[in-house]
C-alpha atoms as a PDB file:
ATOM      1  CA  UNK A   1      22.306  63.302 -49.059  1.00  0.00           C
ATOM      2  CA  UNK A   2      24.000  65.560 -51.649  1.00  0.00           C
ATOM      3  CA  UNK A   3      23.723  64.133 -55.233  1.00  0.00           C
ATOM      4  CA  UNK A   4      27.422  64.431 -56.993  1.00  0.00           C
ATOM      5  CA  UNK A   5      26.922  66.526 -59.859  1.00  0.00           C
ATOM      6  CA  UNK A   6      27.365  64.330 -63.391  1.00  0.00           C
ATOM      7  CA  UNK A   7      29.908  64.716 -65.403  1.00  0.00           C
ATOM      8  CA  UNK A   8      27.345  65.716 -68.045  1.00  0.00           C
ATOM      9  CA  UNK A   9      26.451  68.684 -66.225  1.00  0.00           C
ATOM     10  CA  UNK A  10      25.138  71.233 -68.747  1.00  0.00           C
ATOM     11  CA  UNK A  11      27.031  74.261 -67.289  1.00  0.00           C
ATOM     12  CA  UNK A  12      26.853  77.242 -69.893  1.00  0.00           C
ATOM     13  CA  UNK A  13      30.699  77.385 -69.148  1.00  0.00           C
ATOM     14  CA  UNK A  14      31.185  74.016 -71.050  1.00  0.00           C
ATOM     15  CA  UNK A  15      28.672  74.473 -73.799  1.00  0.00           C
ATOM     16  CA  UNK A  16      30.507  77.941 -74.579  1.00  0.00           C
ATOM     17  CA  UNK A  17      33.751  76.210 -74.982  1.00  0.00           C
ATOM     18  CA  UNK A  18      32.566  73.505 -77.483  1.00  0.00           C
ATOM     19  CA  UNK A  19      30.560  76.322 -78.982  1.00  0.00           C
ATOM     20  CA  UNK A  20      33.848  78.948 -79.559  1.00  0.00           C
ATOM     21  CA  UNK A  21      35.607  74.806 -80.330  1.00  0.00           C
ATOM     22  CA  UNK A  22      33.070  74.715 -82.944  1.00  0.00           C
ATOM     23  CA  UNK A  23      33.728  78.129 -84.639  1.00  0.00           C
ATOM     24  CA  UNK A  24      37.199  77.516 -84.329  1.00  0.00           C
ATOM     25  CA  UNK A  25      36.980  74.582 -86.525  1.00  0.00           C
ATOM     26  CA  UNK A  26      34.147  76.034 -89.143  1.00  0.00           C
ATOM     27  CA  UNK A  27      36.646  78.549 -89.686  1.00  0.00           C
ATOM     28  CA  UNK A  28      39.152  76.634 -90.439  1.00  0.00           C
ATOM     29  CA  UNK A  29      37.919  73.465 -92.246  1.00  0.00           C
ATOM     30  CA  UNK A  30      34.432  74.695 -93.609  1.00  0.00           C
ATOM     31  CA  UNK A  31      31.288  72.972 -91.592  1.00  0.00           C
ATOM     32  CA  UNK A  32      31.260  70.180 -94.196  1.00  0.00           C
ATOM     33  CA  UNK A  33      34.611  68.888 -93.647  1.00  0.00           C
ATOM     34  CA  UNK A  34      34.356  69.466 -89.711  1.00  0.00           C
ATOM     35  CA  UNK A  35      33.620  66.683 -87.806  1.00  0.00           C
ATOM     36  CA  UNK A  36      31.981  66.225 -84.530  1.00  0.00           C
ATOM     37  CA  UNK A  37      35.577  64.292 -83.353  1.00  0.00           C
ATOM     38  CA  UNK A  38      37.732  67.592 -84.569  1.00  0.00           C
ATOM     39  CA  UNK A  39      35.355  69.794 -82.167  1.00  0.00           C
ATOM     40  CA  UNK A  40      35.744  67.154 -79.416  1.00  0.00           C
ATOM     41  CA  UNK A  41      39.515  67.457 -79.984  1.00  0.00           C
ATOM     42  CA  UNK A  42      39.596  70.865 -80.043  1.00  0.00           C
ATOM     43  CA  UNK A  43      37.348  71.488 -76.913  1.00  0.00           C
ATOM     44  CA  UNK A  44      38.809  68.505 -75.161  1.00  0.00           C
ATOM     45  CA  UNK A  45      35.351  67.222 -74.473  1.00  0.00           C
ATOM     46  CA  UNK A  46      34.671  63.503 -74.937  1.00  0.00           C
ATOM     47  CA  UNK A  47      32.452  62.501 -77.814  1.00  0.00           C
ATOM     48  CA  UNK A  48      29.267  61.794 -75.357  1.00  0.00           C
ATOM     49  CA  UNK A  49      30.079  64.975 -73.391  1.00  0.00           C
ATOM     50  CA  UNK A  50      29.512  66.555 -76.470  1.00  0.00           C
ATOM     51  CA  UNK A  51      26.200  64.644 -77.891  1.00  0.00           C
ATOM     52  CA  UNK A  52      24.879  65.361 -74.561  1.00  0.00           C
ATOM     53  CA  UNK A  53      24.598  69.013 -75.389  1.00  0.00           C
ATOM     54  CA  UNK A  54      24.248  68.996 -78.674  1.00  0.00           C
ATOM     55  CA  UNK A  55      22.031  66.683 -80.903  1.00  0.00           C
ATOM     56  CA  UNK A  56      24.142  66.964 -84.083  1.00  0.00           C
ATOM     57  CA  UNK A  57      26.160  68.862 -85.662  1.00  0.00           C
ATOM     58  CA  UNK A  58      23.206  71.063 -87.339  1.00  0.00           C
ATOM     59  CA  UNK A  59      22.293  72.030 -83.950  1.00  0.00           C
ATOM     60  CA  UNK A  60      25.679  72.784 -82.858  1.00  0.00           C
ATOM     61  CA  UNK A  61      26.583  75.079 -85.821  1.00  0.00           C
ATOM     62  CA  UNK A  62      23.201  76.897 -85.375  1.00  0.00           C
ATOM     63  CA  UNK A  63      24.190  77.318 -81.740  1.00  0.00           C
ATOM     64  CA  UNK A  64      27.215  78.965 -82.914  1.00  0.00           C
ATOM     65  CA  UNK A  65      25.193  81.303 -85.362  1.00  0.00           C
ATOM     66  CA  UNK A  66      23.166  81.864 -82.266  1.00  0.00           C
ATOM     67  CA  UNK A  67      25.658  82.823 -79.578  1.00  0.00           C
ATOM     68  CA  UNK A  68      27.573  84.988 -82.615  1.00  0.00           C
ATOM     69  CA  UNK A  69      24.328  87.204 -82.466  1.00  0.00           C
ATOM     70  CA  UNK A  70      23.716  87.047 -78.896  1.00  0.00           C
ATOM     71  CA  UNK A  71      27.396  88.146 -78.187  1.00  0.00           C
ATOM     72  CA  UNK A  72      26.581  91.246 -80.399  1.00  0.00           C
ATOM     73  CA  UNK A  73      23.760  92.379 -79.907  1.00  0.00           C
ATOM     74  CA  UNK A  74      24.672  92.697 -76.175  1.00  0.00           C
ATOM     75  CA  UNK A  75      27.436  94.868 -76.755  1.00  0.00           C
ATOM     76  CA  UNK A  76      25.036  96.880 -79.547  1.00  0.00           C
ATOM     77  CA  UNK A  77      22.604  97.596 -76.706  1.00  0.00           C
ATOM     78  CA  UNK A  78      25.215  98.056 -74.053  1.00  0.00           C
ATOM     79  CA  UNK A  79      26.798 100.684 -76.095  1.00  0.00           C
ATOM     80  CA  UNK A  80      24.077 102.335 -77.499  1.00  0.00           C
ATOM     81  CA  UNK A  81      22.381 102.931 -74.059  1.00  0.00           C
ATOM     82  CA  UNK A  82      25.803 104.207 -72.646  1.00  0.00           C
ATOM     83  CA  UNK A  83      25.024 107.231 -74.561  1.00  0.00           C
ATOM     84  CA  UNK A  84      22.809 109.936 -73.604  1.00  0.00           C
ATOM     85  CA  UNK A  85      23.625 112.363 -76.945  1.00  0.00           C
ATOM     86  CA  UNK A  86      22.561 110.863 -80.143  1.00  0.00           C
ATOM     87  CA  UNK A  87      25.291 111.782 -81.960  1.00  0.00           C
ATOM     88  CA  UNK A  88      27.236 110.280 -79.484  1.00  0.00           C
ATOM     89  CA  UNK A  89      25.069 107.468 -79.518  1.00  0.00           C
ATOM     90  CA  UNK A  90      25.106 106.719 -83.146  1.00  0.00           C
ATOM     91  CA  UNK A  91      29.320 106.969 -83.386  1.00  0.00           C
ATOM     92  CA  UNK A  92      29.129 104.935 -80.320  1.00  0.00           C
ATOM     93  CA  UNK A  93      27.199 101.718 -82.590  1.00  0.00           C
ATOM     94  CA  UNK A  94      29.252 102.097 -85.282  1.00  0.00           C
ATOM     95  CA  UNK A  95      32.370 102.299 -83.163  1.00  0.00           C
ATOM     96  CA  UNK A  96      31.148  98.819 -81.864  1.00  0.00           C
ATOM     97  CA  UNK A  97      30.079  97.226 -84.981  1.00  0.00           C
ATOM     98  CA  UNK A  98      33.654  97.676 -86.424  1.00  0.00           C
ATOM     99  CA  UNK A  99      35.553  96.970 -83.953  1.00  0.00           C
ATOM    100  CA  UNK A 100      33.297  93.885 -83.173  1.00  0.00           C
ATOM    101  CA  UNK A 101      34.128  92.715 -86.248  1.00  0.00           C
ATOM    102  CA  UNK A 102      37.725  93.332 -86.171  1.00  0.00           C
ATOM    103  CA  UNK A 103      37.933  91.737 -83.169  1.00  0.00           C
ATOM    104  CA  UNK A 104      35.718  88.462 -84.205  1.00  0.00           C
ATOM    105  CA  UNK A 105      36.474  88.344 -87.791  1.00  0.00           C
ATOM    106  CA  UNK A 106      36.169  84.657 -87.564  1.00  0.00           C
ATOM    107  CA  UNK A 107      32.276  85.201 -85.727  1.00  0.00           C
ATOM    108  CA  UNK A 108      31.611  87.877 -88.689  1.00  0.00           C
ATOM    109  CA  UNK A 109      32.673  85.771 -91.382  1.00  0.00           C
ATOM    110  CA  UNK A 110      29.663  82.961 -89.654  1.00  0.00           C
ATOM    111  CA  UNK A 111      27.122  85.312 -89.378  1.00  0.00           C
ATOM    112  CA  UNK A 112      27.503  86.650 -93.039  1.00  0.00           C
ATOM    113  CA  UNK A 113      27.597  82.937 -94.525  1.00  0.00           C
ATOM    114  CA  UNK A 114      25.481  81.041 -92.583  1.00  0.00           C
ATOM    115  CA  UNK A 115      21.937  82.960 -92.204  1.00  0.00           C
ATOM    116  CA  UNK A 116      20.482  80.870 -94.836  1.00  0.00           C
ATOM    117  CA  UNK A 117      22.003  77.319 -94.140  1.00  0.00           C
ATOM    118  CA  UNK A 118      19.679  74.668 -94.108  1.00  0.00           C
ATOM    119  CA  UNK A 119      20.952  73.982 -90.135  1.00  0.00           C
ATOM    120  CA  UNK A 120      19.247  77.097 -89.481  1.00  0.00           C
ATOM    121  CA  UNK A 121      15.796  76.099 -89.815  1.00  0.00           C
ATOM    122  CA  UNK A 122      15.023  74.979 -86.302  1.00  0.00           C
ATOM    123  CA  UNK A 123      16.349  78.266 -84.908  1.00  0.00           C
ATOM    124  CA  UNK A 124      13.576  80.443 -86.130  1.00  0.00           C
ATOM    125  CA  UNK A 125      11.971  81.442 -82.700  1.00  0.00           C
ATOM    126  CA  UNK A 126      14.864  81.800 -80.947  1.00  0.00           C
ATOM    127  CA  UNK A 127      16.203  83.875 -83.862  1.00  0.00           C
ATOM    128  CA  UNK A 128      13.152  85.996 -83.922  1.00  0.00           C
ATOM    129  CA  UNK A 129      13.007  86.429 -80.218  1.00  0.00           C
ATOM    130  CA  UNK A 130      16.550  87.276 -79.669  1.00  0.00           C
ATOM    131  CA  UNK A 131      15.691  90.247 -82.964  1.00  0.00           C
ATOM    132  CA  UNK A 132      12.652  91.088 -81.078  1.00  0.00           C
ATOM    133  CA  UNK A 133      13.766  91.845 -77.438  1.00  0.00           C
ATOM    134  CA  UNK A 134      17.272  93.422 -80.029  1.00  0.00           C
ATOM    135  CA  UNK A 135      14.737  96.132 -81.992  1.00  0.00           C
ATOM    136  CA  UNK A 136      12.650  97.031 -79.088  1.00  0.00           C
ATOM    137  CA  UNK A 137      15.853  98.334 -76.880  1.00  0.00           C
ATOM    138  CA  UNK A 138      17.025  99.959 -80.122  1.00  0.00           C
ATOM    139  CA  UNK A 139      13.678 101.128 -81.171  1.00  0.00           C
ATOM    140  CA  UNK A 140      13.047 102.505 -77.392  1.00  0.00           C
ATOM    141  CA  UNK A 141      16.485 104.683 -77.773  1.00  0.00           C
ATOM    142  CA  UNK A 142      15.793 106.134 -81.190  1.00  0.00           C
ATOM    143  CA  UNK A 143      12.316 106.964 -80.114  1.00  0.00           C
ATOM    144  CA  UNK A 144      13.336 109.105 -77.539  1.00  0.00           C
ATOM    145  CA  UNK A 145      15.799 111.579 -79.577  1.00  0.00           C
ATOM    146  CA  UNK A 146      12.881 110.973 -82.832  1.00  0.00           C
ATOM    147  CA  UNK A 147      10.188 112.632 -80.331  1.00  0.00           C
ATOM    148  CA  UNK A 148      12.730 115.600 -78.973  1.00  0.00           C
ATOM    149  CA  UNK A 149      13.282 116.427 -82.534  1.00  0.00           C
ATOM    150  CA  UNK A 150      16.948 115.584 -82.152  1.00  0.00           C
ATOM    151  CA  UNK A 151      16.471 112.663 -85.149  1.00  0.00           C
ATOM    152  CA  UNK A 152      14.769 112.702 -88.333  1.00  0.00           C
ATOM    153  CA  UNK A 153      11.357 111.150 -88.392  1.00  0.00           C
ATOM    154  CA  UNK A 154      11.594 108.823 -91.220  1.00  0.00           C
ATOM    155  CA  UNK A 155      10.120 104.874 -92.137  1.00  0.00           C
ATOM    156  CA  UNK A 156      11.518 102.658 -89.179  1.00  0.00           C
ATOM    157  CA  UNK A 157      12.894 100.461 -92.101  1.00  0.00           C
ATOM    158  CA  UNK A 158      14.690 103.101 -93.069  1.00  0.00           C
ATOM    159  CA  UNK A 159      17.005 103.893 -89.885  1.00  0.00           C
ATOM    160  CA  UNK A 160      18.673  99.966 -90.180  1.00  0.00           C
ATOM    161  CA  UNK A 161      19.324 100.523 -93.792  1.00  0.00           C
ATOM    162  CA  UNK A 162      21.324 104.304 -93.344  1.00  0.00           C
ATOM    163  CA  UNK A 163      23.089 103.309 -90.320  1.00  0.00           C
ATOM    164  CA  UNK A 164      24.269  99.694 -91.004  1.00  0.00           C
ATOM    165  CA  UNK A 165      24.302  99.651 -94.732  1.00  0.00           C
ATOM    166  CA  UNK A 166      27.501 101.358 -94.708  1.00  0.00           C
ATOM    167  CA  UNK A 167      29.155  99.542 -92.053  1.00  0.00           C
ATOM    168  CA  UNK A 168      27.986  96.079 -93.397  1.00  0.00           C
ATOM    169  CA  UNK A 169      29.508  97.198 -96.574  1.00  0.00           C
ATOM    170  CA  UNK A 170      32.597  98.224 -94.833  1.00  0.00           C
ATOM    171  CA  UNK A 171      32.824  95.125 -92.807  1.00  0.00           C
ATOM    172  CA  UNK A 172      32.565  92.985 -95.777  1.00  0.00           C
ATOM    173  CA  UNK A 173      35.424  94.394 -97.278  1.00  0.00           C
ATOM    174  CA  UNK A 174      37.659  94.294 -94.664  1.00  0.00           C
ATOM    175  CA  UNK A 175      36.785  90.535 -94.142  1.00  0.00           C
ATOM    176  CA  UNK A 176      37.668  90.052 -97.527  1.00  0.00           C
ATOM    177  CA  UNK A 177      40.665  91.738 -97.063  1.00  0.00           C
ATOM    178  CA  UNK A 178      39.642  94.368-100.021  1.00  0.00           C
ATOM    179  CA  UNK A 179      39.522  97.172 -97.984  1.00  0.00           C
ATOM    180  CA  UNK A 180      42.637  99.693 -97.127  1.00  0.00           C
ATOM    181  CA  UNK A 181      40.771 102.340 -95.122  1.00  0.00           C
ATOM    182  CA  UNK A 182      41.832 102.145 -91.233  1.00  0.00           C
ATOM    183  CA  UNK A 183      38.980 100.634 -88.988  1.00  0.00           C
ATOM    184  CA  UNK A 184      39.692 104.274 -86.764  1.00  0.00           C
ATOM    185  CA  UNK A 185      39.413 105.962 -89.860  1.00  0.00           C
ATOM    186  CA  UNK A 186      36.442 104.561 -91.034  1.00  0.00           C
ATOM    187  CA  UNK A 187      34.454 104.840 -87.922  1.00  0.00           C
ATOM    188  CA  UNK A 188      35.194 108.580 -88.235  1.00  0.00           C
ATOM    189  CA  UNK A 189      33.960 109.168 -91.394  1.00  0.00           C
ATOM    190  CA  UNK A 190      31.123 106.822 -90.845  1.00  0.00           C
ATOM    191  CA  UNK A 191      30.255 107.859 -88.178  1.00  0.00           C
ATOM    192  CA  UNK A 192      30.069 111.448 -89.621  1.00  0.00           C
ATOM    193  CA  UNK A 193      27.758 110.384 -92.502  1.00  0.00           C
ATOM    194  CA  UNK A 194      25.293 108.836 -90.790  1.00  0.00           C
ATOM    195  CA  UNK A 195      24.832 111.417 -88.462  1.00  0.00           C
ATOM    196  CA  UNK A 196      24.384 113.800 -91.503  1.00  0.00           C
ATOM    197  CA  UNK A 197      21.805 111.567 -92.514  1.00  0.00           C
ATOM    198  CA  UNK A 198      20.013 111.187 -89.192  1.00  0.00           C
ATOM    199  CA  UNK A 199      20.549 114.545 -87.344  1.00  0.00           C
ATOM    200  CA  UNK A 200      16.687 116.133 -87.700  1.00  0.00           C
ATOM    201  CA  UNK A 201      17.222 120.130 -89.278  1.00  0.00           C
ATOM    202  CA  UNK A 202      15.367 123.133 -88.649  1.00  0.00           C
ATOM    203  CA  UNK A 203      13.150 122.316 -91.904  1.00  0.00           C
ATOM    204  CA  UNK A 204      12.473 118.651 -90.532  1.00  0.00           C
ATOM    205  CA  UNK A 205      11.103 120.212 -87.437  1.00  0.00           C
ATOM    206  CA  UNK A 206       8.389 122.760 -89.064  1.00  0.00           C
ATOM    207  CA  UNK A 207       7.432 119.693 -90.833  1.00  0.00           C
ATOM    208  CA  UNK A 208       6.713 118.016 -87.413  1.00  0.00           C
ATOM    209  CA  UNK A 209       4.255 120.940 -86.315  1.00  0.00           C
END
């Protein structure tokens, strides 16, 4: 006989919706002054729908931080590996790292201020394995135009820094509602600096040999 599903059922359908219910409500009232009741509310989940999921509210909000960088780093490595060129491939990351964050300002805002919360303490090895699987499809990408001399060789620590230091700065702005550059704008210019930075010369090469 067929056992009747309970009502419990952790389908990742239902634990996104509390999860983008959760967000929703950090966002608007802070994570102190949320309460597990608001996210039930706002989800429409019942109280021990919710706890069935999600141990506390600590572990809910880190699952939010969680599924913020999940969500992007998929659409970093979707976009990146679209791209044969690496020019095309580097204006195609920061093309998506903009307009990720113009799209989820609310997400953006979360990932910025929470990294450090004490609720993030149990989330260490699934933060570092989501990084790790993350840097090794970027690394694999970059090591392929590094080797055919299309990209400088430099210290990997180096690449993160010159292509995301501008567009975290960027992003932080416009969050903050500081900046007046257009987000089309931006990625053009951006996009063109970092490429300046990156692109391997003739000199770069005779280095190589």
């Amino acid at each position: 006989m067929k056992k009747t599903k309970s009502k419990h059922s952790s389908s990742p359908g239902r634990k996104l919706k509390v999860i983008h219910a959760a967000l929703d409500c950090f966002s608007e009232k802070g994570f102190t002054s949320t309460s597990i009741s608001d996210v039930c509310a706002r989800s429409g989940m019942s109280v021990g729908s919710l706890y069935h999921h999600f141990k506390s509210k600590e572990q809910l909000a880190a699952a939010v931080y969680l599924e913020g960088i999940r969500d992007y780093q998929h659409g970093y490595i979707d976009a990146l590996e679209s791209k044969t060129l690496p020019r095309d491939g580097i204006i195609a990351i920061i093309h998506y790292h903009l307009h990720w964050v113009e799209k989820n300002p609310d997400w953006a805002r979360y990932l910025f201020q929470q990294r450090h919360a004490d609720f993030m303490g149990d989330t260490d090895d699934e933060f570092s394995r989501l990084n790790s699987d993350f840097f090794k499809g970027v690394s694999s990408w970059f090591r392929k135009h590094i080797e055919s001399g299309a990209i400088r060789r430099l210290p990997p620590d180096l690449y993160p820094s010159i292509m995301m230091g501008p567009c975290q700065e960027y992003s932080r702005m416009f969050l903050s509602g500081e900046n007046v550059t257009p987000i089309n704008q931006a990625v053009d210019a951006i996009s063109d600096a970092v490429w300046r930075a990156l692109a391997a010369t003739a000199d770069d090469n005779k280095k190589e040999r």
